[in-house]
C-alpha atoms as a PDB file:
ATOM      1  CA  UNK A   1       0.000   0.000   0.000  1.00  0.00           C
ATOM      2  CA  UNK A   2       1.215   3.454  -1.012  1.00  0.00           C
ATOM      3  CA  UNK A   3       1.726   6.665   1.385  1.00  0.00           C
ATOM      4  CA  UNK A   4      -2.355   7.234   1.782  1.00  0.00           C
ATOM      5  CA  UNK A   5      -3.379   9.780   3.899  1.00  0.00           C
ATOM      6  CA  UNK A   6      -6.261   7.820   4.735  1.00  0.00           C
ATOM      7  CA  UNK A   7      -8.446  11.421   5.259  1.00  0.00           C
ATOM      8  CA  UNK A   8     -11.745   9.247   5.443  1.00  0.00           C
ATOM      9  CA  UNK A   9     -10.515   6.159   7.973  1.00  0.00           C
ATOM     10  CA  UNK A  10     -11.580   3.647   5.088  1.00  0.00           C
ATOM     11  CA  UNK A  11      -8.782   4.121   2.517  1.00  0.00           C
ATOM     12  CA  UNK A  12      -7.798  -0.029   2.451  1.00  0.00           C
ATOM     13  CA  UNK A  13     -11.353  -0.492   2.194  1.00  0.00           C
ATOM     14  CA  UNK A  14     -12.004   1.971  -0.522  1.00  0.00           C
ATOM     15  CA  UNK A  15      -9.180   0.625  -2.502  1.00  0.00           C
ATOM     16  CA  UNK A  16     -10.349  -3.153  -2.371  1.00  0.00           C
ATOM     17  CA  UNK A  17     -13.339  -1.826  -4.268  1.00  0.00           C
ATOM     18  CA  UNK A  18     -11.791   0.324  -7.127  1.00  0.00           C
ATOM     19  CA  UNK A  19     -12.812  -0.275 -10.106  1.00  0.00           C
ATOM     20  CA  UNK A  20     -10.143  -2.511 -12.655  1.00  0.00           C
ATOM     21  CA  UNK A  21      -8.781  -0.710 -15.016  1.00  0.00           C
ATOM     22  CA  UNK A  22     -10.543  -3.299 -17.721  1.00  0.00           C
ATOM     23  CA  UNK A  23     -13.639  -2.702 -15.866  1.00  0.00           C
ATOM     24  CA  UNK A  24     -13.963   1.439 -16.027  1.00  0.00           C
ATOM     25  CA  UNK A  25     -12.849   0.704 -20.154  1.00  0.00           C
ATOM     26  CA  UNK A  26     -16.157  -1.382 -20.457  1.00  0.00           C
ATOM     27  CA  UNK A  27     -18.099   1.272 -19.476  1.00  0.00           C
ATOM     28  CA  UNK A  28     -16.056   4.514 -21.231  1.00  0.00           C
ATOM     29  CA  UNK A  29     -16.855   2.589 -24.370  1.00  0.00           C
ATOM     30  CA  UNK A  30     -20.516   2.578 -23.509  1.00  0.00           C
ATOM     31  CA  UNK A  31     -20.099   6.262 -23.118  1.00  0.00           C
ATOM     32  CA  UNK A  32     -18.125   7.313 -25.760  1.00  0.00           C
ATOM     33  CA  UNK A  33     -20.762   5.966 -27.819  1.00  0.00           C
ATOM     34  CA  UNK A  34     -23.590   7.878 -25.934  1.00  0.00           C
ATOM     35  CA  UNK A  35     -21.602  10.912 -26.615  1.00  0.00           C
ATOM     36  CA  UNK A  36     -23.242  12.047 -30.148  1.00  0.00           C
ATOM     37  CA  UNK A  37     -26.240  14.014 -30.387  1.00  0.00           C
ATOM     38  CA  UNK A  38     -27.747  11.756 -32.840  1.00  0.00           C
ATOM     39  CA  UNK A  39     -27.234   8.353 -30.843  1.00  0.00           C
ATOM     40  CA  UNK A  40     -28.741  10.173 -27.907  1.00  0.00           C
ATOM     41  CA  UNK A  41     -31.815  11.136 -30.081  1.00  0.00           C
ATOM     42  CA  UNK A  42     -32.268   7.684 -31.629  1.00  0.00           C
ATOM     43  CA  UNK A  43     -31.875   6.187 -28.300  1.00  0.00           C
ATOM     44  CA  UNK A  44     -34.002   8.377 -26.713  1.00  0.00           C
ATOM     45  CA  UNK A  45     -36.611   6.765 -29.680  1.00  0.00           C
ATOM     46  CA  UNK A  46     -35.895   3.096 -29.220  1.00  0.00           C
ATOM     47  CA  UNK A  47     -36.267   4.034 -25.422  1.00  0.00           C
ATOM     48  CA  UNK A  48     -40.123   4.339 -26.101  1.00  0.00           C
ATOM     49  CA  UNK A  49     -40.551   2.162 -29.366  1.00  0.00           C
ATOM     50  CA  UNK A  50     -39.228  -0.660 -31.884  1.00  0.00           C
ATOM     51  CA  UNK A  51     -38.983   0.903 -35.107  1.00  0.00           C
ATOM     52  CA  UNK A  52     -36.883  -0.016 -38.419  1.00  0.00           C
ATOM     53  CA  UNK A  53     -33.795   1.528 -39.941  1.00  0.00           C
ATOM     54  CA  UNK A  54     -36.193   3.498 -42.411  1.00  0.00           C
ATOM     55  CA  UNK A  55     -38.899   5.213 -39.262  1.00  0.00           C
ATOM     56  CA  UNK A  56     -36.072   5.873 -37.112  1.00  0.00           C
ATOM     57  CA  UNK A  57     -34.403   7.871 -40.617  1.00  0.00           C
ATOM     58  CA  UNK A  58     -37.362   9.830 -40.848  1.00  0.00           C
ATOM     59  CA  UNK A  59     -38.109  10.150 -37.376  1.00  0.00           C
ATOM     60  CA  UNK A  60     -34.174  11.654 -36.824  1.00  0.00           C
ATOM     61  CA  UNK A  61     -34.382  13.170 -40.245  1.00  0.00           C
ATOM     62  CA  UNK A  62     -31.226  11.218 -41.623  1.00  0.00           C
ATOM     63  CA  UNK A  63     -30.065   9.034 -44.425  1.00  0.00           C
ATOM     64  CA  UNK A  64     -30.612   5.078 -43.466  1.00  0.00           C
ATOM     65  CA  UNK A  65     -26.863   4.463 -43.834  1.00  0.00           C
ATOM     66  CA  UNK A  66     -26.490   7.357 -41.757  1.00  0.00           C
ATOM     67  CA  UNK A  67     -28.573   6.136 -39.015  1.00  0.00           C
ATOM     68  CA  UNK A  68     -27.697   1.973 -39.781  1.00  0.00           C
ATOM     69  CA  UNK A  69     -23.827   3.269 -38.628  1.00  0.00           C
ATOM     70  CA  UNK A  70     -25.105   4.614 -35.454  1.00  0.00           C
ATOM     71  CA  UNK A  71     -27.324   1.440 -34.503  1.00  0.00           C
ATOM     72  CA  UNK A  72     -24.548  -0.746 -35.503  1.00  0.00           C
ATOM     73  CA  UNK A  73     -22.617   1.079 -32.501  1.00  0.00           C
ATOM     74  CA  UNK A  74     -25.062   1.361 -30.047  1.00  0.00           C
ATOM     75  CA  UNK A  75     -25.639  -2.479 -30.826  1.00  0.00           C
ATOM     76  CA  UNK A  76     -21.922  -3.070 -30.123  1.00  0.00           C
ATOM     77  CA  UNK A  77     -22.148  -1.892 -26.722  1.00  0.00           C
ATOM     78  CA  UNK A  78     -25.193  -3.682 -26.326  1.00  0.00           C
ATOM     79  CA  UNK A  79     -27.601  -0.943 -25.454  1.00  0.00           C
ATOM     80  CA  UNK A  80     -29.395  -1.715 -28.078  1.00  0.00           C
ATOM     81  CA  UNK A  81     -30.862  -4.981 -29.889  1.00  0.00           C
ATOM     82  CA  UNK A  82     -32.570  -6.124 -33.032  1.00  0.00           C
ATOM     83  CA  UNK A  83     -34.865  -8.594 -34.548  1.00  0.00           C
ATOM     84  CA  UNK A  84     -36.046  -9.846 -37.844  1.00  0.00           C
ATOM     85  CA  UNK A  85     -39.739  -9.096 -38.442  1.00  0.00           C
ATOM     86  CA  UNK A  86     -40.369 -10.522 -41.890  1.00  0.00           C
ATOM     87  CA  UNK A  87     -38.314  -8.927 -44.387  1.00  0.00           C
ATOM     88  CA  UNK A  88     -37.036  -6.283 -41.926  1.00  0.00           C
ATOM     89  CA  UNK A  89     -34.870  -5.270 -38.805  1.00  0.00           C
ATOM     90  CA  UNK A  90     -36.660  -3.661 -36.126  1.00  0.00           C
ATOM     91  CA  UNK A  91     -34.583  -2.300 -33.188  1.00  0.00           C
ATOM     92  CA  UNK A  92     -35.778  -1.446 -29.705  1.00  0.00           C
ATOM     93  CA  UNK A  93     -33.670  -0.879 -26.248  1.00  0.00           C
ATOM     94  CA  UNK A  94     -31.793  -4.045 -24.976  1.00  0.00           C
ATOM     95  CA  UNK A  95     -33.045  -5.502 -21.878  1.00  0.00           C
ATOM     96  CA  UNK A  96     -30.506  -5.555 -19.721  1.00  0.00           C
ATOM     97  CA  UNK A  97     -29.409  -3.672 -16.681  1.00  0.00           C
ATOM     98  CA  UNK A  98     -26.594  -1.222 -18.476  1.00  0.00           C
ATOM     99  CA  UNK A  99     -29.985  -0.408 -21.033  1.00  0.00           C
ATOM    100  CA  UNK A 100     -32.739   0.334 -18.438  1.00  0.00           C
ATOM    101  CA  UNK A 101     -30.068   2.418 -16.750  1.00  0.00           C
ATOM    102  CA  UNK A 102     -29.381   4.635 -19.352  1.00  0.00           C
ATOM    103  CA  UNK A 103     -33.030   4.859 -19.882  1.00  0.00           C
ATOM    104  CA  UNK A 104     -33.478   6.469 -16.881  1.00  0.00           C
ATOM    105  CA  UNK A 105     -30.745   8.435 -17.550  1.00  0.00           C
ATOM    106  CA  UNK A 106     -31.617  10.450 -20.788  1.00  0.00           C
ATOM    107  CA  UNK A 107     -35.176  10.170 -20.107  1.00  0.00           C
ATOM    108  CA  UNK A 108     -34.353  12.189 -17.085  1.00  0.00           C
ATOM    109  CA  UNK A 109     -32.010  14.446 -18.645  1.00  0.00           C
ATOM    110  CA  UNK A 110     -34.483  15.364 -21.504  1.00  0.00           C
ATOM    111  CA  UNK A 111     -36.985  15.819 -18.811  1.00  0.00           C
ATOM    112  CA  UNK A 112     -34.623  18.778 -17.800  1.00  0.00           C
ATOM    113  CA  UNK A 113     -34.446  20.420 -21.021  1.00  0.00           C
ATOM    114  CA  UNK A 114     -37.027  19.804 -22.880  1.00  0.00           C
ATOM    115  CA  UNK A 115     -39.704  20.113 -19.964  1.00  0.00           C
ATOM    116  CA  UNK A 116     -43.007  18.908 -21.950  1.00  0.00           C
ATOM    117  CA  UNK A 117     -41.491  15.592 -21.846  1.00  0.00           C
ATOM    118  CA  UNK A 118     -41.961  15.066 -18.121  1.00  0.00           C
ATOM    119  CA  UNK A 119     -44.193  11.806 -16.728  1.00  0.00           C
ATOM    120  CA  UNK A 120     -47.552  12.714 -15.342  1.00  0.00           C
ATOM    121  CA  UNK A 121     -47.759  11.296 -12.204  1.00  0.00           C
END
């Protein structure tokens, strides 16, 4: 153990729970991915819907390739998943904990700044 000041009485404590290094990459990547306007807004979407490539285009008012490169990397980090309906993909929020967590997250965040978007309790 290093020269600690130990400030809060817990410092050996604190440390056997730090985060790996591996395990704060896992979620920076799920982050760095969150970090584009446009995956936000077609997040925010899936949040509330399963749509296909061409709805969520029109709904974010970009090309299909546009928006099939930004599902392809919020698939990647498994926020997001897909299925095959027929003839196409439709892609809705994955259901797992990191998803419903981020959710929350923007849900709440666009509650904040775009106020008309707030639950009616």
């Amino acid at each position: 153990m290093g020269n600690f000041h130990d400030h809060t009485k817990n410092i050996n404590d604190l440390l056997s729970k730090l985060p790996s290094y591996e395990q704060a990459q896992e979620i920076t990547d799920i982050l760095s991915v969150l970090s584009d306007p446009t995956r936000l807004r077609i997040l925010w979407f899936l949040c509330h819907t399963i749509e296909c490539v061409n709805d969520i285009s029109e709904a974010v008012n970009m090309s299909a390739p546009a928006v099939s490169h930004h599902l392809k990397l919020l698939k990647q980090v498994h926020i997001i998943e897909s299925k095959k309906d027929g003839k196409e993909m439709l892609y809705t929020l994955a259901n797992n904990e990191y998803a419903r967590l981020i959710h929350k997250m923007i849900d709440n965040m666009f509650e904040i700044t775009v106020p008309e978007l707030k639950h009616k309790d």
